[in-house]
PDB file of N, CA and C in Angstrom:
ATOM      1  N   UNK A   1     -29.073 172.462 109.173  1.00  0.00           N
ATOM      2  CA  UNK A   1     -30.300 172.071 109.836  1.00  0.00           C
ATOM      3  C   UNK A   1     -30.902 170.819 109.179  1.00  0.00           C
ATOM      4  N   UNK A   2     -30.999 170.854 107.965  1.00  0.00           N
ATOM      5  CA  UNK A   2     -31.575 169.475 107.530  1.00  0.00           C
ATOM      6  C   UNK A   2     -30.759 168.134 107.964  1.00  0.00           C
ATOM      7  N   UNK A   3     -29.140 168.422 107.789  1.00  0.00           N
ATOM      8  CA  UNK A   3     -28.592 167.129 108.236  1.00  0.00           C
ATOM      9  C   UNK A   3     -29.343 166.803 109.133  1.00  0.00           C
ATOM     10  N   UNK A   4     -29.694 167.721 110.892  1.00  0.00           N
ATOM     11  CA  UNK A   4     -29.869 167.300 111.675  1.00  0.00           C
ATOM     12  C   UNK A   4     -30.684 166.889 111.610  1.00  0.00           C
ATOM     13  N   UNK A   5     -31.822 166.990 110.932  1.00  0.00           N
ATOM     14  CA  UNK A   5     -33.490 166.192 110.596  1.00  0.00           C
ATOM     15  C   UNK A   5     -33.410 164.783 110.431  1.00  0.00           C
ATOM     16  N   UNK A   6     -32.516 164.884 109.562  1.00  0.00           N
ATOM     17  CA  UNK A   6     -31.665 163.517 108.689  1.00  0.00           C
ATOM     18  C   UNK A   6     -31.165 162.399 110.102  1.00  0.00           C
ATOM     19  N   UNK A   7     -30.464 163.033 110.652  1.00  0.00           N
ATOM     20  CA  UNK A   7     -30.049 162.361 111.826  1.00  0.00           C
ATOM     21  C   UNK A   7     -30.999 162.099 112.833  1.00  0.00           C
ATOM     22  N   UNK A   8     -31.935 163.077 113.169  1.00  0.00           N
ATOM     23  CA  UNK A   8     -32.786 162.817 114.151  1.00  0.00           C
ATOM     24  C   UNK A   8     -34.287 161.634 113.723  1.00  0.00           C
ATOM     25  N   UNK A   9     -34.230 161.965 112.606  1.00  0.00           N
ATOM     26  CA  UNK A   9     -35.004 160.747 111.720  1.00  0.00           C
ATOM     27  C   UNK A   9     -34.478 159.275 111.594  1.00  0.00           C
ATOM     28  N   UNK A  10     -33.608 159.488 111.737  1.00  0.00           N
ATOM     29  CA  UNK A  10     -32.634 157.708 111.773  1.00  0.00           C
ATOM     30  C   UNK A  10     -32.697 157.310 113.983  1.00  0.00           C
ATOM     31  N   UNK A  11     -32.405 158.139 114.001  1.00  0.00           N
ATOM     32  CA  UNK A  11     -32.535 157.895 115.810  1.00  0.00           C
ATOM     33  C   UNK A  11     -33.608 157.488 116.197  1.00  0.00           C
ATOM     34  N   UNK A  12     -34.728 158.395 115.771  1.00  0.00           N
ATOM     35  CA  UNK A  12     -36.326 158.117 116.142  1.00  0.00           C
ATOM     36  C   UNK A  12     -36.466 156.648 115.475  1.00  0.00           C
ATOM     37  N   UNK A  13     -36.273 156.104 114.402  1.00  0.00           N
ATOM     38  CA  UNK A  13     -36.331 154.849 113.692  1.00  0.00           C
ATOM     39  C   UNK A  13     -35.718 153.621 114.621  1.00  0.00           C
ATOM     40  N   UNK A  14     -34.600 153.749 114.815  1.00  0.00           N
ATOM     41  CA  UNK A  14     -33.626 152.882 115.692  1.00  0.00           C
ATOM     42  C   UNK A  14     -34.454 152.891 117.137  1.00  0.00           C
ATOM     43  N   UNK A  15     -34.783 153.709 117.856  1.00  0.00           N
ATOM     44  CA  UNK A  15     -35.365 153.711 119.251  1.00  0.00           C
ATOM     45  C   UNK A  15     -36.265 153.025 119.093  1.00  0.00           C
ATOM     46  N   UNK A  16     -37.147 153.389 118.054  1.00  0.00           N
ATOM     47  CA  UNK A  16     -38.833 152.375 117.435  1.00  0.00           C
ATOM     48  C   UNK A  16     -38.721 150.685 117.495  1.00  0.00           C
ATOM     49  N   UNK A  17     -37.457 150.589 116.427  1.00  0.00           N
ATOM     50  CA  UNK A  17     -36.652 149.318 116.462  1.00  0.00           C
ATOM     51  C   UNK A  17     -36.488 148.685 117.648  1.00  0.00           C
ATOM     52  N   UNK A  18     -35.667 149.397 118.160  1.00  0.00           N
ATOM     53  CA  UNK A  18     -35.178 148.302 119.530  1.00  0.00           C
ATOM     54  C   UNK A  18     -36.486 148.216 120.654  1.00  0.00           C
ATOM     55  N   UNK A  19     -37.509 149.272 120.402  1.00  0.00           N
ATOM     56  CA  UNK A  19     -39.240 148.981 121.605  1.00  0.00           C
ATOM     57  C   UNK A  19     -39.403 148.343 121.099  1.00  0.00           C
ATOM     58  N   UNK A  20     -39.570 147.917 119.458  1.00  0.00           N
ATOM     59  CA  UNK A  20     -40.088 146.913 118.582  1.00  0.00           C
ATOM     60  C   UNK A  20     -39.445 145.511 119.425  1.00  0.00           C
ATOM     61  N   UNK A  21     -38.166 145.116 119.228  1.00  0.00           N
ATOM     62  CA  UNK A  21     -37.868 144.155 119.730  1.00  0.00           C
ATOM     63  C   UNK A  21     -37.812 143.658 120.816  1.00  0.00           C
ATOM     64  N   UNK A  22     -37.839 144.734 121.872  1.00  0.00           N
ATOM     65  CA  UNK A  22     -38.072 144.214 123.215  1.00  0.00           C
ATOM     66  C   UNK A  22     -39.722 144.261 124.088  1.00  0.00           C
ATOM     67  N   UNK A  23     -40.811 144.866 123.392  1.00  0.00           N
ATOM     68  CA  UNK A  23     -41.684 144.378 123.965  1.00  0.00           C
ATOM     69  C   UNK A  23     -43.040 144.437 123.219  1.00  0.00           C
ATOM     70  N   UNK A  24     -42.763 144.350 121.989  1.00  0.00           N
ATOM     71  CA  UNK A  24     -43.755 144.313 120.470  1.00  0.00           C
ATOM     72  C   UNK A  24     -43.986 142.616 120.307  1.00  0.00           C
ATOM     73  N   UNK A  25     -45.169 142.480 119.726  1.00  0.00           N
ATOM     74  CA  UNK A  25     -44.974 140.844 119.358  1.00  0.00           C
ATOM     75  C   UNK A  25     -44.092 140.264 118.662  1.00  0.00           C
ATOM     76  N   UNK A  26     -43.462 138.720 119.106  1.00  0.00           N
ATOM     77  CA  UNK A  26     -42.586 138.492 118.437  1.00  0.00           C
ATOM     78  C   UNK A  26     -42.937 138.145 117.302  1.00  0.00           C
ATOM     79  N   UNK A  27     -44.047 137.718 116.692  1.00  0.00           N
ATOM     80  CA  UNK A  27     -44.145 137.119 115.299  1.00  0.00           C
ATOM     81  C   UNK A  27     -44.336 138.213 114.349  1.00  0.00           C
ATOM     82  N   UNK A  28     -45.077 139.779 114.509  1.00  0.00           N
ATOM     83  CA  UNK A  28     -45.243 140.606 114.038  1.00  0.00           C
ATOM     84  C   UNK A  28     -44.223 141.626 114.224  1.00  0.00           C
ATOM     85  N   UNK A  29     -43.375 142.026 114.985  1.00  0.00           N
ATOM     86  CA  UNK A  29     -43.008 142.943 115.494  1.00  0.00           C
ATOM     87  C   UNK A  29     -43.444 144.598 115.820  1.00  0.00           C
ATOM     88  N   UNK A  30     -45.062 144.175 116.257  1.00  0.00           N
ATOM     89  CA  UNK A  30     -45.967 145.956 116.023  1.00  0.00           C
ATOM     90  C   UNK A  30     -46.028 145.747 117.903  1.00  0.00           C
ATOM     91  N   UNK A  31     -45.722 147.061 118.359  1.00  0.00           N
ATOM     92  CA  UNK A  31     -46.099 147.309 119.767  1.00  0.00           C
ATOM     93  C   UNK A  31     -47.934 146.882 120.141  1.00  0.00           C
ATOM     94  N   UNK A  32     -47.859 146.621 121.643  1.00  0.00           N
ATOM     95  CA  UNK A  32     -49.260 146.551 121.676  1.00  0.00           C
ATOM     96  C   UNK A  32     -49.691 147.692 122.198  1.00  0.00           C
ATOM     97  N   UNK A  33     -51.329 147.919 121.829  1.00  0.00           N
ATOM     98  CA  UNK A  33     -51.835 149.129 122.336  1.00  0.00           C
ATOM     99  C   UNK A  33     -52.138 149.115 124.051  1.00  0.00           C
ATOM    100  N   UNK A  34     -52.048 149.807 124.293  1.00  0.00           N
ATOM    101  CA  UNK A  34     -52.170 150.068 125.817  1.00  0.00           C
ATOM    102  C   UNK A  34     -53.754 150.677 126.042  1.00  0.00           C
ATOM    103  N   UNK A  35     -54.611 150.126 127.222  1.00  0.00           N
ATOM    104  CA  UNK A  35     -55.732 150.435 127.330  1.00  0.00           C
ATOM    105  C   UNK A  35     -54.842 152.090 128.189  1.00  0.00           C
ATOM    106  N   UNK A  36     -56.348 152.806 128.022  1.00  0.00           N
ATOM    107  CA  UNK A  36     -56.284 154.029 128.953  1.00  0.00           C
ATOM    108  C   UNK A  36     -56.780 154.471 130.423  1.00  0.00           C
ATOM    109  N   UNK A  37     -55.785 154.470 131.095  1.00  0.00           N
ATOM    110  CA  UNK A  37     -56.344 154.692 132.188  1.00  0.00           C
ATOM    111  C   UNK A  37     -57.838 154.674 133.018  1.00  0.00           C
ATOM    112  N   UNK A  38     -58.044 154.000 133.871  1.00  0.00           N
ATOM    113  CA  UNK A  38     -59.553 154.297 134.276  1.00  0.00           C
ATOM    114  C   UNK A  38     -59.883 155.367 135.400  1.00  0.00           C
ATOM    115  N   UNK A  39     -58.209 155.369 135.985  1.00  0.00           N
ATOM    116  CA  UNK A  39     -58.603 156.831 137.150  1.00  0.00           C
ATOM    117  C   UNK A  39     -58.859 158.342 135.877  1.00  0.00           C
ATOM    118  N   UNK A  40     -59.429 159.288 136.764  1.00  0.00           N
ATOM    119  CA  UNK A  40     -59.554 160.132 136.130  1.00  0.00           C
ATOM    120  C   UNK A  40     -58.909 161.543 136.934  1.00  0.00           C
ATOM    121  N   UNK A  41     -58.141 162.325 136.580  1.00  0.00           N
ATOM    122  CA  UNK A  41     -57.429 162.965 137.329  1.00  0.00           C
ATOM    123  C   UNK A  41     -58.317 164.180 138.206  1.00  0.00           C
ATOM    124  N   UNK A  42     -58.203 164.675 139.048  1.00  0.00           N
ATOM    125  CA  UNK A  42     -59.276 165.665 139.873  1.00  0.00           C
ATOM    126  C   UNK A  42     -59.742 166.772 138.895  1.00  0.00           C
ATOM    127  N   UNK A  43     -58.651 167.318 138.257  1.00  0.00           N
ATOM    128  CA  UNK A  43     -58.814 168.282 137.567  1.00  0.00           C
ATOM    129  C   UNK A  43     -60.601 168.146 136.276  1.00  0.00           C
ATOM    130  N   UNK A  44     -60.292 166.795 135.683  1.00  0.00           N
ATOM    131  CA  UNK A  44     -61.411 166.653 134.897  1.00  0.00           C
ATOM    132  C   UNK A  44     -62.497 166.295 135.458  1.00  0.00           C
ATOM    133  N   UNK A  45     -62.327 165.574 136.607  1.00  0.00           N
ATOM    134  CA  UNK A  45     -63.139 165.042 137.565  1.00  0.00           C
ATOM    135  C   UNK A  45     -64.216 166.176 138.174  1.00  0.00           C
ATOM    136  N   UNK A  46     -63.348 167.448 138.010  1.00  0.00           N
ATOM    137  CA  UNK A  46     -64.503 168.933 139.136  1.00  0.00           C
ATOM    138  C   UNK A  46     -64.877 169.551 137.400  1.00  0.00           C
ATOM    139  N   UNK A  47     -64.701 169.434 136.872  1.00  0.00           N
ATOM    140  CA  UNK A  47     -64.849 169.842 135.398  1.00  0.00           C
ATOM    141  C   UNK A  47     -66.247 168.700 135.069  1.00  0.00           C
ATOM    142  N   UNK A  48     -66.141 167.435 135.077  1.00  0.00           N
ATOM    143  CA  UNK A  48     -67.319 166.714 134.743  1.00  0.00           C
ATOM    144  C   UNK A  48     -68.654 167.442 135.909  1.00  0.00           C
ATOM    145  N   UNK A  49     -68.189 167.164 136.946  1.00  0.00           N
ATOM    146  CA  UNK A  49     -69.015 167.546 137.966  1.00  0.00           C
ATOM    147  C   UNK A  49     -69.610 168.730 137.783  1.00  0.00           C
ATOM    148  N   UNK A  50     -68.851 169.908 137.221  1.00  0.00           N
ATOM    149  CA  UNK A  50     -69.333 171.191 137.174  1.00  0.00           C
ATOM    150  C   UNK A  50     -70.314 171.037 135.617  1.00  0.00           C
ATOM    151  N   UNK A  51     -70.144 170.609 134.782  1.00  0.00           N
ATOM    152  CA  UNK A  51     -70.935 170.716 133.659  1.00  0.00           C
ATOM    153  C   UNK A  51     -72.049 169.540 134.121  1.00  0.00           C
ATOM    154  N   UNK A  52     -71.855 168.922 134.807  1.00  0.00           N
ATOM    155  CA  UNK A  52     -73.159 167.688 135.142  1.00  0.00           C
ATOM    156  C   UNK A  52     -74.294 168.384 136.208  1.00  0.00           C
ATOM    157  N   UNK A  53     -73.948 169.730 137.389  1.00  0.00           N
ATOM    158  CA  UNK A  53     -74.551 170.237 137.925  1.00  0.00           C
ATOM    159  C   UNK A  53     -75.368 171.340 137.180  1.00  0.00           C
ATOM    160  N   UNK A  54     -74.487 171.876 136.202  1.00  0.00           N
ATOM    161  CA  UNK A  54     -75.279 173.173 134.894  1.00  0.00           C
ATOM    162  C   UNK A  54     -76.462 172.402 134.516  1.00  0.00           C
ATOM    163  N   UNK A  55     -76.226 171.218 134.159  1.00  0.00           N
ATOM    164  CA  UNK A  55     -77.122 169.877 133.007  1.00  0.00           C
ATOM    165  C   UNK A  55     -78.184 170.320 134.179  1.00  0.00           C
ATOM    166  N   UNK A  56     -77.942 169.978 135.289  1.00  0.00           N
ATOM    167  CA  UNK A  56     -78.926 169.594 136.379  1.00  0.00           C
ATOM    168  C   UNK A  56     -79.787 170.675 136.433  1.00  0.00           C
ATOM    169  N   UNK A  57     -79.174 171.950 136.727  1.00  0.00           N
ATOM    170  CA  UNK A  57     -79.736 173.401 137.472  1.00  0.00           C
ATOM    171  C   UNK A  57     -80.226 173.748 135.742  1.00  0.00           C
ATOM    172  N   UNK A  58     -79.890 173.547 135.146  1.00  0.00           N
ATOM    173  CA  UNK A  58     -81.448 173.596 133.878  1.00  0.00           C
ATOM    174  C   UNK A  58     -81.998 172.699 133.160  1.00  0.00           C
ATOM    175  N   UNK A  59     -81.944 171.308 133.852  1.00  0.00           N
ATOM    176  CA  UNK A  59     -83.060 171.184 133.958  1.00  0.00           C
ATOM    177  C   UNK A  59     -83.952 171.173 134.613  1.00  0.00           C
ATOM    178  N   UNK A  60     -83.901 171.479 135.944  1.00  0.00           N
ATOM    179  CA  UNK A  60     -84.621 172.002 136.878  1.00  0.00           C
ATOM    180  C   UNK A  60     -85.701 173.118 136.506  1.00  0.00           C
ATOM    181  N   UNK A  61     -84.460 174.513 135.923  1.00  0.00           N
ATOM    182  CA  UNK A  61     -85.414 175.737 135.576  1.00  0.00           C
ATOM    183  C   UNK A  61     -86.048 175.317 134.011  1.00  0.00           C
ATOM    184  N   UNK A  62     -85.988 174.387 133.450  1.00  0.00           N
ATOM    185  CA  UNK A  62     -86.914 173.911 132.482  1.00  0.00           C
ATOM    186  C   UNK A  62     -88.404 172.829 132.790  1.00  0.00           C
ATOM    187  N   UNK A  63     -88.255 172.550 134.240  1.00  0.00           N
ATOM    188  CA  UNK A  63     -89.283 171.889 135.472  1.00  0.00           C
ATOM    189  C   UNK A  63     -89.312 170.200 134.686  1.00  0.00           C
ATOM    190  N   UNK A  64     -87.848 170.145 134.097  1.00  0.00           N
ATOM    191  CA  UNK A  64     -88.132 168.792 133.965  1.00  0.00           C
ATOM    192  C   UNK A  64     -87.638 167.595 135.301  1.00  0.00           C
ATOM    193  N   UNK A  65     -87.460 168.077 135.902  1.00  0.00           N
ATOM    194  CA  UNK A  65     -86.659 167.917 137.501  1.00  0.00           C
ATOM    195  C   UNK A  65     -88.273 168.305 138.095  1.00  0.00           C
ATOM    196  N   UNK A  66     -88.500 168.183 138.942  1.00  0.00           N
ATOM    197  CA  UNK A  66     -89.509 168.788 140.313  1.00  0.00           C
ATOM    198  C   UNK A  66     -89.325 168.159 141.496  1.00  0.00           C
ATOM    199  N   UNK A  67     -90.053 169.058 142.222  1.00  0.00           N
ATOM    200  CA  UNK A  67     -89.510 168.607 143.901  1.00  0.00           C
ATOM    201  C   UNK A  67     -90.375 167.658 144.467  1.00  0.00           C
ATOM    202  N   UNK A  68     -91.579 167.304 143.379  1.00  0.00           N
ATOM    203  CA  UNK A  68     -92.407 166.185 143.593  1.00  0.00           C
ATOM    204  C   UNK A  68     -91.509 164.888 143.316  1.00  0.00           C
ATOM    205  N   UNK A  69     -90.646 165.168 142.176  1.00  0.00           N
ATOM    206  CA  UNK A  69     -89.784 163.890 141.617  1.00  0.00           C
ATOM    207  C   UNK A  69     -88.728 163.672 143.032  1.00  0.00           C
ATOM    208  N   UNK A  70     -88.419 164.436 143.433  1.00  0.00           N
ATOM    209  CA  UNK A  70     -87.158 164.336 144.671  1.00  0.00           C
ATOM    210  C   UNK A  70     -87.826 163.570 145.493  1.00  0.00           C
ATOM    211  N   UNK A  71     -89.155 164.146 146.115  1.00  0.00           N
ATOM    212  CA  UNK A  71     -89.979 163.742 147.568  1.00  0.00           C
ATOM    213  C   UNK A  71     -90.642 162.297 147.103  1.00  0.00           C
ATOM    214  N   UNK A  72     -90.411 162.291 146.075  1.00  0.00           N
ATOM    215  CA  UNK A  72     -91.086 160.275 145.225  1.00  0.00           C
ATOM    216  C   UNK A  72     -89.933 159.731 146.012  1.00  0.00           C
ATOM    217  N   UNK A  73     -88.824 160.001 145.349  1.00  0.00           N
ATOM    218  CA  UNK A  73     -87.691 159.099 145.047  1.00  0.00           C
ATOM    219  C   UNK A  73     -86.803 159.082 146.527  1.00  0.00           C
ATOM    220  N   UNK A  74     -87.263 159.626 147.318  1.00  0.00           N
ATOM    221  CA  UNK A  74     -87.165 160.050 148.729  1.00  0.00           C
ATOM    222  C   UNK A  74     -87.463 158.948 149.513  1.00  0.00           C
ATOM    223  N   UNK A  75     -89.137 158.797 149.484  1.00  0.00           N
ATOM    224  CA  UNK A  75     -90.336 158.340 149.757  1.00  0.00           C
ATOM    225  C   UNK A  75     -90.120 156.943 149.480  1.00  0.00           C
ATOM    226  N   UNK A  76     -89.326 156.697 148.187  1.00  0.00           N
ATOM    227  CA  UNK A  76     -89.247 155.047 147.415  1.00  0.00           C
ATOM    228  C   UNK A  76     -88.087 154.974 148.303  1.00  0.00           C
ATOM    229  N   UNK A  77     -87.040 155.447 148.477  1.00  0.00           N
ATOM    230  CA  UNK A  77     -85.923 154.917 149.218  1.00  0.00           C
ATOM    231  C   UNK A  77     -84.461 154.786 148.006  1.00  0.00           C
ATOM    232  N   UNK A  78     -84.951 155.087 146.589  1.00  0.00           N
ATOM    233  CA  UNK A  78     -84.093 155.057 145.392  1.00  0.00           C
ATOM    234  C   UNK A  78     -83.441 155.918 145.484  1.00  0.00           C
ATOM    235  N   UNK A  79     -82.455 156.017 144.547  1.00  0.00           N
ATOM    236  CA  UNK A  79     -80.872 156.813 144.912  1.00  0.00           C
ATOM    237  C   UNK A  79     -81.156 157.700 143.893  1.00  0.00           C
ATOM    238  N   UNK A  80     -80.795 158.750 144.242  1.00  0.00           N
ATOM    239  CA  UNK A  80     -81.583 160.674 143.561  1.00  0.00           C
ATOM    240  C   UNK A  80     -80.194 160.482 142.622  1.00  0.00           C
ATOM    241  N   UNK A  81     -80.756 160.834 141.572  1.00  0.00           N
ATOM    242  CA  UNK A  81     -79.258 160.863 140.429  1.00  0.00           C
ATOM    243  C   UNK A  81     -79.233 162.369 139.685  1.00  0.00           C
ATOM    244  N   UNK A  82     -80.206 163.206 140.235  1.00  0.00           N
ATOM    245  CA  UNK A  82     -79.993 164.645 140.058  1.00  0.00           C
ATOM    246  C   UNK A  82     -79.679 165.395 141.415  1.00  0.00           C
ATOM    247  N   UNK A  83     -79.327 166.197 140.917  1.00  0.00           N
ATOM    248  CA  UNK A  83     -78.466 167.021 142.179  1.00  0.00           C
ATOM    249  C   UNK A  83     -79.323 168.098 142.028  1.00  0.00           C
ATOM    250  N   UNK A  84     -79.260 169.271 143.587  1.00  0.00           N
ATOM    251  CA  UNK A  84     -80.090 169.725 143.658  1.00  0.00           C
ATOM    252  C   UNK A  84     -78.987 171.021 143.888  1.00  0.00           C
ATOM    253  N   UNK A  85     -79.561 172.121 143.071  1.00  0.00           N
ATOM    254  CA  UNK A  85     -78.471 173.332 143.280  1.00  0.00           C
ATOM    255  C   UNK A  85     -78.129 173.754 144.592  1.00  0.00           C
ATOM    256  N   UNK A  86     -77.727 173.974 145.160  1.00  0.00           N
ATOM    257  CA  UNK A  86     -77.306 174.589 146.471  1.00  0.00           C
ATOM    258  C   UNK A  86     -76.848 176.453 146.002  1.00  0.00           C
ATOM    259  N   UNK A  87     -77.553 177.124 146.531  1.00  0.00           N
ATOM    260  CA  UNK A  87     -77.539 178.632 146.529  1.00  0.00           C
ATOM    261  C   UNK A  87     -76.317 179.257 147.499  1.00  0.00           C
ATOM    262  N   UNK A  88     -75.336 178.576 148.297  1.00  0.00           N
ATOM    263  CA  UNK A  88     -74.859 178.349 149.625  1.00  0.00           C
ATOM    264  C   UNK A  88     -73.793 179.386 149.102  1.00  0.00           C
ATOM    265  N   UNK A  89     -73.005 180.322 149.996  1.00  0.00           N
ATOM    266  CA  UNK A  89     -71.913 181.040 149.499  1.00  0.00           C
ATOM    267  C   UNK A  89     -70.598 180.689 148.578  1.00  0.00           C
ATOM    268  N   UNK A  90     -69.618 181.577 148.817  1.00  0.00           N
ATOM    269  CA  UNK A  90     -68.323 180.751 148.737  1.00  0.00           C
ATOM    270  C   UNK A  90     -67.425 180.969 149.491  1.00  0.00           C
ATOM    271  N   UNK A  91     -66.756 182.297 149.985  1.00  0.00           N
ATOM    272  CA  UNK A  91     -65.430 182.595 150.683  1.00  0.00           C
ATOM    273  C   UNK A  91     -65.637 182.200 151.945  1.00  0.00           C
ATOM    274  N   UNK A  92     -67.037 182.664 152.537  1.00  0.00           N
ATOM    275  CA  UNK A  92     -67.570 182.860 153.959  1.00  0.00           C
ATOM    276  C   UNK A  92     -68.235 181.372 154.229  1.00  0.00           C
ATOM    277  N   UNK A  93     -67.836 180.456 153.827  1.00  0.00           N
ATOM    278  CA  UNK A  93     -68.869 179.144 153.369  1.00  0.00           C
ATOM    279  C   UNK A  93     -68.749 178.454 155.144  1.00  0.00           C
ATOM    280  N   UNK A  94     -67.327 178.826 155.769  1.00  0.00           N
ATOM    281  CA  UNK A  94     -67.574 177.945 157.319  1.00  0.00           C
ATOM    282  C   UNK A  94     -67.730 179.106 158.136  1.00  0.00           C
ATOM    283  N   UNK A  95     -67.433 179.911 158.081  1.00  0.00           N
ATOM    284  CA  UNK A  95     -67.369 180.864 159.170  1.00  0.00           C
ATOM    285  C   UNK A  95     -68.832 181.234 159.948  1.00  0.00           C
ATOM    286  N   UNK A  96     -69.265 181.521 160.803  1.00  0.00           N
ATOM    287  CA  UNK A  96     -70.335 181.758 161.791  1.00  0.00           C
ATOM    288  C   UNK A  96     -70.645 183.570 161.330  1.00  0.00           C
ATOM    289  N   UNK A  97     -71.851 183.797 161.002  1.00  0.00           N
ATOM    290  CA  UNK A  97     -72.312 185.471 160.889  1.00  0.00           C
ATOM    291  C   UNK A  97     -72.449 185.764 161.766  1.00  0.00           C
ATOM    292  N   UNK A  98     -72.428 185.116 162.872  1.00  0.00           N
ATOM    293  CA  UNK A  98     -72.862 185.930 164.181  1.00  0.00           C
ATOM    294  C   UNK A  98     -71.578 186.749 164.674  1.00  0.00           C
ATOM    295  N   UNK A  99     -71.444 187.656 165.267  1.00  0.00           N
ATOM    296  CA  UNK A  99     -70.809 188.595 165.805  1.00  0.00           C
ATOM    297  C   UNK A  99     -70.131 187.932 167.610  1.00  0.00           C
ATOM    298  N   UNK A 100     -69.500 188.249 167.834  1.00  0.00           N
ATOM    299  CA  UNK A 100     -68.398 188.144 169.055  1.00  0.00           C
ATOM    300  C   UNK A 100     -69.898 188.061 170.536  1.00  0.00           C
ATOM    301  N   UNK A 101     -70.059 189.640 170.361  1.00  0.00           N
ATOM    302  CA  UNK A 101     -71.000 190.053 171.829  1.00  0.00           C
ATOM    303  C   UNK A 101     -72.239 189.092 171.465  1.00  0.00           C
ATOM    304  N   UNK A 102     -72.750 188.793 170.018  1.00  0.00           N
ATOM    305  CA  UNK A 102     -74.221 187.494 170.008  1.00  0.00           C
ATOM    306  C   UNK A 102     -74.023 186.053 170.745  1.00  0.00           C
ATOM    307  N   UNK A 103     -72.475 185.875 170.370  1.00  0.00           N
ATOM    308  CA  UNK A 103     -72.397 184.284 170.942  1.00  0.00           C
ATOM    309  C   UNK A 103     -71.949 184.265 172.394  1.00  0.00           C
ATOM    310  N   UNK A 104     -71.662 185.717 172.697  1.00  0.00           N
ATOM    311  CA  UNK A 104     -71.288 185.639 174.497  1.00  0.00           C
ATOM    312  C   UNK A 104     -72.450 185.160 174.637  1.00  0.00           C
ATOM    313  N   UNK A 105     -73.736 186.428 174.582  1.00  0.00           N
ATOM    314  CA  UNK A 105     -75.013 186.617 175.407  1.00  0.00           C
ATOM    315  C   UNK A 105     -75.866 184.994 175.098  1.00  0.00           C
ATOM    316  N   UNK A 106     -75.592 184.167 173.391  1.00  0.00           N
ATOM    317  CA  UNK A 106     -76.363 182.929 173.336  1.00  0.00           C
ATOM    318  C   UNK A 106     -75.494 182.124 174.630  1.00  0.00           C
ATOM    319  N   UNK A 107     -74.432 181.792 174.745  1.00  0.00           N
ATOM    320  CA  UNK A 107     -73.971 180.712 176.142  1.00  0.00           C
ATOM    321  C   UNK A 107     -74.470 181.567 177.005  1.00  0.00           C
ATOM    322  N   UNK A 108     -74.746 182.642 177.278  1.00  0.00           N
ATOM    323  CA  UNK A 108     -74.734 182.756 178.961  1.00  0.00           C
ATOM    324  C   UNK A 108     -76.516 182.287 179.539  1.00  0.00           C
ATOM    325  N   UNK A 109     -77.323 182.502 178.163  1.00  0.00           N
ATOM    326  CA  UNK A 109     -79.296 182.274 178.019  1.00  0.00           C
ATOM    327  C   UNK A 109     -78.961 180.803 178.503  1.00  0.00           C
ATOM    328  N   UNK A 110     -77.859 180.035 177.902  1.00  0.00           N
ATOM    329  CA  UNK A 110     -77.914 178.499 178.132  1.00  0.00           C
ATOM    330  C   UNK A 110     -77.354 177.905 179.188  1.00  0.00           C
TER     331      UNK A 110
END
């Protein structure tokens, strides 16, 4: 097992080497750093969102939020940068509560 360390340590070196030479600076030979991405993948994206709505929904129940501040910023025409909890379901979120025989009898009133 150690040989193989031995060996796999000289490989990793040589691979380094030859990135070194083909796209590292030539006067230095050190790779350049690569900036990081600016998309952000969905996954972290509903993850920011979900801890930025918690931030929101207390500070709300701490009344540093109010619905006077919403109906200002409404009123001014400025862009609301707190979000406002929505109480709204989840499974049942499109479906209609009304029942089969309610929506006959509402078309036939109309």
């Amino acid at each position: 097992m150690a040989k193989f360390n031995v060996v796999q340590k000289r490989r990793r070196a040589a691979i380094a080497e030859q990135k070194r030479a083909r796209h590292g600076d030539p006067f230095t030979a050190k790779l350049k750093q690569k900036p990081q991405p600016l998309s952000i993948s969905g996954k972290r994206k509903r993850k920011l969102f979900k801890k930025w709505r918690r931030d929101q929904k207390e500070a709300m129940a701490k009344g540093l939020i109010t619905m006077q501040d919403v109906e200002m910023a409404v009123a001014q025409g400025t862009y609301i940068s707190f979000y406002l909890y929505s109480w709204g379901g989840g499974k049942g979120k499109g479906k209609s509560k009304k029942t089969a025989a309610e929506v006959s009898t509402d078309a036939m009133v109309e």
